[in-house]
N, C-alpha and C. Protein backbone atom coordinates (compact mmCIF):
# COMPACT_ATOMS: atom_id res chain seq x y z
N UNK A 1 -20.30 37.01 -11.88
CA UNK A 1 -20.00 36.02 -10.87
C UNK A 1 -21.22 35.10 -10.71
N UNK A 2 -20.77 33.97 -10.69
CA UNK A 2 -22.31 32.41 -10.41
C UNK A 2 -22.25 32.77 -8.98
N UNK A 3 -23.67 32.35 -8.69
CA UNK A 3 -24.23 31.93 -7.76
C UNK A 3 -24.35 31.00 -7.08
N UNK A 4 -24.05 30.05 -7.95
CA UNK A 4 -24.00 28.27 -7.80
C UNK A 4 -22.85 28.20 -7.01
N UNK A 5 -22.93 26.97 -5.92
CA UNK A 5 -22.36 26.61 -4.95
C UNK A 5 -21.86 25.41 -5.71
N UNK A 6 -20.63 25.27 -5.10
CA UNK A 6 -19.93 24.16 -5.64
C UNK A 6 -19.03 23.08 -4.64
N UNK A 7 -19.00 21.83 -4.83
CA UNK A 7 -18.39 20.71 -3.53
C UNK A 7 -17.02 21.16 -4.00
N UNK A 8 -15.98 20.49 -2.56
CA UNK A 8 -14.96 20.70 -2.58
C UNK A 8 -14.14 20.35 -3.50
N UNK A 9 -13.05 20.04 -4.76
CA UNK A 9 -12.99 19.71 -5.30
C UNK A 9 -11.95 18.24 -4.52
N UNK A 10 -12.24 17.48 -5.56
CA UNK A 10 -11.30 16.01 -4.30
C UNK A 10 -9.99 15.98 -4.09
N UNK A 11 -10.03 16.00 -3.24
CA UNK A 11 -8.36 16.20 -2.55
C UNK A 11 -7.64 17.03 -2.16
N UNK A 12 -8.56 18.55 -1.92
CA UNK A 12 -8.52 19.64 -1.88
C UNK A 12 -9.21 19.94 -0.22
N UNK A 13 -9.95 19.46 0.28
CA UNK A 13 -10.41 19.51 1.73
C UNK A 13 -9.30 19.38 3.09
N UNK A 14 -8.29 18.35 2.58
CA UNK A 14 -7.17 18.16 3.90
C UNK A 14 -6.48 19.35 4.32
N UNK A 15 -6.28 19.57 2.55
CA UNK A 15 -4.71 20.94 2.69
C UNK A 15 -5.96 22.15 2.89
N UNK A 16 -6.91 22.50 3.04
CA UNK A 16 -7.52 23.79 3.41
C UNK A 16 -7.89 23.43 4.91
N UNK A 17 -8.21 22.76 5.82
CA UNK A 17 -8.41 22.01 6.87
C UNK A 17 -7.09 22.18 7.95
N UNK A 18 -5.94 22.00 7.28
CA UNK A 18 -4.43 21.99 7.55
C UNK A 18 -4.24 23.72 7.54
N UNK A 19 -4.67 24.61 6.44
CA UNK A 19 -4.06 25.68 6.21
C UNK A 19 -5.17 26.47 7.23
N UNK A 20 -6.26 26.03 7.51
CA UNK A 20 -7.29 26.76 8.24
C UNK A 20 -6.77 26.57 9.57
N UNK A 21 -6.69 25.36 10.30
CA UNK A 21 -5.91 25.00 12.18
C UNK A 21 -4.81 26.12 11.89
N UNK A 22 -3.61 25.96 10.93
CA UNK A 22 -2.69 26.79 10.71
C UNK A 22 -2.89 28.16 11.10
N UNK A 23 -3.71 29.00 10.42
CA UNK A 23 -4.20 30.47 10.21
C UNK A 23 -3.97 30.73 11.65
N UNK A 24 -5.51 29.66 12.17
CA UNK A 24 -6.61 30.41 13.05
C UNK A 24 -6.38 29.76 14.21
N UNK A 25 -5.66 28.33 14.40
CA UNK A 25 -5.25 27.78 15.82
C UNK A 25 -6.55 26.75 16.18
N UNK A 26 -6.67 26.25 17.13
CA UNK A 26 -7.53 25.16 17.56
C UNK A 26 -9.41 26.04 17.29
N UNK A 27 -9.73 24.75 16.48
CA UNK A 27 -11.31 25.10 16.24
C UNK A 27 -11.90 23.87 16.13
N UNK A 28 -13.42 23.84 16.31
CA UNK A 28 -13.64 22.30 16.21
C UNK A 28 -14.75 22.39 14.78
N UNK A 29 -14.85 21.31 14.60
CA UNK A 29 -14.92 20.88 13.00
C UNK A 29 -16.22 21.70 12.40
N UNK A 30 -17.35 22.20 13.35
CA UNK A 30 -18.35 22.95 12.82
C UNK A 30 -17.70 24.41 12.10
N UNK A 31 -16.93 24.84 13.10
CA UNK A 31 -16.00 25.96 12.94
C UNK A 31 -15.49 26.22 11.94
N UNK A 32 -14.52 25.41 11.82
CA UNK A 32 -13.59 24.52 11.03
C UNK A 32 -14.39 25.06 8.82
N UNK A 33 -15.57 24.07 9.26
CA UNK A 33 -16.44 24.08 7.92
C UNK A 33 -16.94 25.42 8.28
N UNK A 34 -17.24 26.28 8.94
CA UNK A 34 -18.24 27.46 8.35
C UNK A 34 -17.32 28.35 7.82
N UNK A 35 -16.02 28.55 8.41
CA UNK A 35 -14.64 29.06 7.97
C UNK A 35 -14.42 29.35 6.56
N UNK A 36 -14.58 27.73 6.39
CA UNK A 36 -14.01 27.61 5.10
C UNK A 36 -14.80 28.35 3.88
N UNK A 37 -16.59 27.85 4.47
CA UNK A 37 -17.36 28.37 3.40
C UNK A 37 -17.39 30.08 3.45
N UNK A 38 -17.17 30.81 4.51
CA UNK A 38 -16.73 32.08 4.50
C UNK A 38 -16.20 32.48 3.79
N UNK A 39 -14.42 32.36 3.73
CA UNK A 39 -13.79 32.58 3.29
C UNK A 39 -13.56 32.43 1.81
N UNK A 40 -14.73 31.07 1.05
CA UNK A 40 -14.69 31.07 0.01
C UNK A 40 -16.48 31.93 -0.50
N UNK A 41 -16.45 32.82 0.19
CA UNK A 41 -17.89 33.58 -0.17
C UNK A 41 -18.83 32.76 -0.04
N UNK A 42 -19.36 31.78 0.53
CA UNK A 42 -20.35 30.95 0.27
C UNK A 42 -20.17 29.74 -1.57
N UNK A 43 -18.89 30.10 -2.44
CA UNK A 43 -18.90 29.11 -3.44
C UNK A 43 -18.86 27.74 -3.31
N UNK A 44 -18.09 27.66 -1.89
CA UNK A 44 -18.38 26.16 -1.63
C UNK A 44 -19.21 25.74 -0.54
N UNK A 45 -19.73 24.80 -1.17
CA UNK A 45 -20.33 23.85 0.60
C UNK A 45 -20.00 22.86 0.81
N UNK A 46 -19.58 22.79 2.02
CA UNK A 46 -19.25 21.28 2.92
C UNK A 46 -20.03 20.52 3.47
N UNK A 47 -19.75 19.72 2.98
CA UNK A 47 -20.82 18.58 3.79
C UNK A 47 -20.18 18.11 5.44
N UNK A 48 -20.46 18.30 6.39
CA UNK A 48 -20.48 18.04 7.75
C UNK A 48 -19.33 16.57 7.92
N UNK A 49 -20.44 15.57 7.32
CA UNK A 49 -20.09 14.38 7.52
C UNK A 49 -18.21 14.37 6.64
N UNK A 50 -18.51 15.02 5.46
CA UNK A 50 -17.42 14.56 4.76
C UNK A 50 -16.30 15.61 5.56
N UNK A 51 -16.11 16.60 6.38
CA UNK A 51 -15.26 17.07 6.99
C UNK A 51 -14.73 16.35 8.11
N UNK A 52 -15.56 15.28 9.15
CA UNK A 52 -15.21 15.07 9.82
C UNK A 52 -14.54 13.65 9.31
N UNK A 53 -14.63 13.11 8.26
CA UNK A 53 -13.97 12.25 7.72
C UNK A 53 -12.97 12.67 7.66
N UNK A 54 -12.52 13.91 6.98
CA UNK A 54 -11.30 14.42 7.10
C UNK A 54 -10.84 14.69 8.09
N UNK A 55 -11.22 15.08 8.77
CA UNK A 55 -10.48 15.59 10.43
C UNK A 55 -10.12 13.69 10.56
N UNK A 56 -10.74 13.22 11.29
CA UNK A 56 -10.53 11.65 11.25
C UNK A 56 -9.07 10.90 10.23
N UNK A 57 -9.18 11.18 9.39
CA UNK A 57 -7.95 11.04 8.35
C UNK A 57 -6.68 11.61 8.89
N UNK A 58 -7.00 13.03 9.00
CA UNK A 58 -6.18 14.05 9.33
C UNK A 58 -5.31 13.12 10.57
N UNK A 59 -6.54 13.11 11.59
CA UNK A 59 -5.82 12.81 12.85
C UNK A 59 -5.00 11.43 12.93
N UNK A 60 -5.52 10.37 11.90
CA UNK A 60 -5.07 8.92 11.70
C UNK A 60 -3.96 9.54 11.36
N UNK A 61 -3.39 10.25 10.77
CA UNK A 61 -1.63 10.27 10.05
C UNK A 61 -1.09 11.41 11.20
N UNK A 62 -1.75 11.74 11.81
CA UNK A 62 -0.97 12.52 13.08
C UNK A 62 -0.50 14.05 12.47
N UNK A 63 -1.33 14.31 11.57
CA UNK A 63 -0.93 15.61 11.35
C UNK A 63 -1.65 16.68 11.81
N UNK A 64 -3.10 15.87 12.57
CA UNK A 64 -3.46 17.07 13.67
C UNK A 64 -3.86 16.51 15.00
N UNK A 65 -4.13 16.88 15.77
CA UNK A 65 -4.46 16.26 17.07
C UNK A 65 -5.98 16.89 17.95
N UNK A 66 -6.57 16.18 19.10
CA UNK A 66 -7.62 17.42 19.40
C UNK A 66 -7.64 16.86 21.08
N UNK A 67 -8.67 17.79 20.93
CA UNK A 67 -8.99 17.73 22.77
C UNK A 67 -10.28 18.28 22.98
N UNK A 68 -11.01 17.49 23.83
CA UNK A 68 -12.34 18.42 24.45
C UNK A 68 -12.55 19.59 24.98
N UNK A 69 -13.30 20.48 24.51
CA UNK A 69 -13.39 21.41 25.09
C UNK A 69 -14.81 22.34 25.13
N UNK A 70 -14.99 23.81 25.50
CA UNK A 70 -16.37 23.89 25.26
C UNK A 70 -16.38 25.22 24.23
N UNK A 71 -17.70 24.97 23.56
CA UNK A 71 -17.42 25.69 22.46
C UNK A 71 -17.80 27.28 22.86
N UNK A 72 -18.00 28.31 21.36
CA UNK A 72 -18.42 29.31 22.32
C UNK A 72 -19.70 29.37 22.18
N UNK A 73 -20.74 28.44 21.97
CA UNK A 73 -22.16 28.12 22.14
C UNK A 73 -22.22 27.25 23.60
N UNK A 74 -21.62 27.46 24.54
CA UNK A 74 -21.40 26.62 25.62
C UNK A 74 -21.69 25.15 25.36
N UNK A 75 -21.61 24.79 24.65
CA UNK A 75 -21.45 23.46 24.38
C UNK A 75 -20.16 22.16 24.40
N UNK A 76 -20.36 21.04 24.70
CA UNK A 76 -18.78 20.06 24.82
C UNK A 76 -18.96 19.93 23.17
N UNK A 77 -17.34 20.30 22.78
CA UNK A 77 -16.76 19.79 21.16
C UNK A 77 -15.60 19.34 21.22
N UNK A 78 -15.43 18.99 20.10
CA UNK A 78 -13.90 18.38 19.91
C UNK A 78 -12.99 19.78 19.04
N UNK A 79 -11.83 20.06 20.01
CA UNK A 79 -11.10 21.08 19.17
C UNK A 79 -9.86 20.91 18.47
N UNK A 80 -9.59 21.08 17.62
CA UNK A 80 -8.70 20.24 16.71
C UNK A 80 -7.30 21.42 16.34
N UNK A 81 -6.05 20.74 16.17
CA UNK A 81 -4.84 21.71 16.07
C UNK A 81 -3.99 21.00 14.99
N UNK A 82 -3.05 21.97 14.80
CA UNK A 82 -2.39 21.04 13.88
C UNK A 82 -0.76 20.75 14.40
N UNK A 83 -0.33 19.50 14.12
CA UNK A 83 1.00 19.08 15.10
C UNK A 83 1.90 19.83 14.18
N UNK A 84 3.51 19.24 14.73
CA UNK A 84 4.75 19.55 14.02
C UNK A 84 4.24 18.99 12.57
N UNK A 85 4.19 17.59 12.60
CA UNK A 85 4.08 16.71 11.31
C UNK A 85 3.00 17.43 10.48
N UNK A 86 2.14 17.55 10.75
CA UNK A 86 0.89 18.83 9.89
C UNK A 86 1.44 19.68 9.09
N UNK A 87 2.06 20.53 10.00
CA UNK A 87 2.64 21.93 9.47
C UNK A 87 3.84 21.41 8.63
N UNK A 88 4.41 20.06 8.47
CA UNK A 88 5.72 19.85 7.29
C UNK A 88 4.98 19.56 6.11
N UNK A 89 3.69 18.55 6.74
CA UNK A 89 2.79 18.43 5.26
C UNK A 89 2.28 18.92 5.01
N UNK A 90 1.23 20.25 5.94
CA UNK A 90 1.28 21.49 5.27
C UNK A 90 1.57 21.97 3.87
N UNK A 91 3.32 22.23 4.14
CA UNK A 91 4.31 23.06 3.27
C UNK A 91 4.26 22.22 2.29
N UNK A 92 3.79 20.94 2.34
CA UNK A 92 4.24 19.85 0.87
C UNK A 92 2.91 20.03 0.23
N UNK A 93 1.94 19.94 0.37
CA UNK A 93 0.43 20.15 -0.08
C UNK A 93 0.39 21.58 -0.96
N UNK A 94 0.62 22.53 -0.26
CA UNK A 94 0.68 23.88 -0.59
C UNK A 94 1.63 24.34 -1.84
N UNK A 95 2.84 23.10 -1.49
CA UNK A 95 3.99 23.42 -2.83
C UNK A 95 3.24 22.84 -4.06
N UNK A 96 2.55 21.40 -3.92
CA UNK A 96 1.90 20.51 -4.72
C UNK A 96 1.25 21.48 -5.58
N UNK A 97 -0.28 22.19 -4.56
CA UNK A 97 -1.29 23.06 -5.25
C UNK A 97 -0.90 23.70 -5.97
N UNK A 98 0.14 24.70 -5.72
CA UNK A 98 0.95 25.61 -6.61
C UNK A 98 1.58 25.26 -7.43
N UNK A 99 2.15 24.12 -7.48
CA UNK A 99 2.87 23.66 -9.03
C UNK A 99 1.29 23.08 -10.02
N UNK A 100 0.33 22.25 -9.49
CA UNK A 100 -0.94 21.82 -9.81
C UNK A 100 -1.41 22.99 -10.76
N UNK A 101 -1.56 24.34 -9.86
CA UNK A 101 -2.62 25.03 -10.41
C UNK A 101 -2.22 25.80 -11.14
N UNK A 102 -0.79 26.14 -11.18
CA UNK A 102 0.15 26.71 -12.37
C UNK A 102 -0.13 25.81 -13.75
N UNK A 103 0.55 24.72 -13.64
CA UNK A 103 0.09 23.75 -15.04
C UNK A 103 -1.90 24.07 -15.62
N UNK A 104 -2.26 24.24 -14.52
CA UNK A 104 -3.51 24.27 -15.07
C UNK A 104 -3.98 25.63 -15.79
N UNK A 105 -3.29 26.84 -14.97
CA UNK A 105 -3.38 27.86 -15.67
C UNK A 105 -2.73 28.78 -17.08
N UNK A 106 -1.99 27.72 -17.23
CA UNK A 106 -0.91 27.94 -18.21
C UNK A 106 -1.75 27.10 -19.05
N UNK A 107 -2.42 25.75 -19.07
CA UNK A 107 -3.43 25.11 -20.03
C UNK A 107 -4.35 26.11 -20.53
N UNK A 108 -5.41 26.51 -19.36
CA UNK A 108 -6.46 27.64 -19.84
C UNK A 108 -5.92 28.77 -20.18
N UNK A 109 -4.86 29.13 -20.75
CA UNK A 109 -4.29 30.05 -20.88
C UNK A 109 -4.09 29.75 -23.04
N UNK A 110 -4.20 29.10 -22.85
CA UNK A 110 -4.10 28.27 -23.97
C UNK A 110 -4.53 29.15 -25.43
N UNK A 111 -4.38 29.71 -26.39
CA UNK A 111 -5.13 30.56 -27.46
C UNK A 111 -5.24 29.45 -28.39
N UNK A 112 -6.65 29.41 -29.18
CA UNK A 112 -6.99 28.28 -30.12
C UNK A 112 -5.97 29.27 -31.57
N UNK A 113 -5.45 28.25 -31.98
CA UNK A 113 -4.81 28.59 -33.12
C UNK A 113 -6.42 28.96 -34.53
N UNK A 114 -5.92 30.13 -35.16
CA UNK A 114 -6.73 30.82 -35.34
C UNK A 114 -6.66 29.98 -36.62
């Protein structure tokens, strides 16, 4: 197993962002990113700025929404959820990846003709 940390791959940050509010319910975007890098063992890192671009995106198409609140560092954050419309594009993202990463694994799957 590498050690090496690796960026998100592009276009791949919304639908984990979407599937993370999903899981785990309202979190705000620090959250949000330490989550993610958790869950992927530390292989990926997020850049701060480029998450909240996404959240921002996210929220421009109304597929998540937020509200102030305080964190559990007693601090004011923004906590972020995901709407009806989220959770339909959700299910379309998720179908995408899976047809995506099938084709791809069926490529590397590939035997060089001997």
């Amino acid at each position: 197993m590498t050690t090496d940390r690796s960026e998100v791959l592009q276009g791949t940050l919304d639908l984990m962002i979407l599937k993370t509010l999903h899981a785990l319910g309202p979190q705000h975007g620090f959250g949000i990113a330490r989550r993610i890098e958790q869950l992927s063992e530390d292989v990926l890192t997020l850049n701060e700025g480029t998450v909240y671009t996404s959240l921002l995106r996210l929220q421009q198409k109304s597929w998540i929404t937020s509200v102030w609140g305080i964190s559990e560092n007693n601090r004011r954050a923004r906590f972020y959820s995901i709407t009806k419309r989220g959770l339909k594009q959700l299910a379309v993202e998720m179908e995408n990846w899976e047809r995506i990463s099938s084709v791809i694994g069926r490529v590397l799957a590939l035997e060089a003709k001997g």
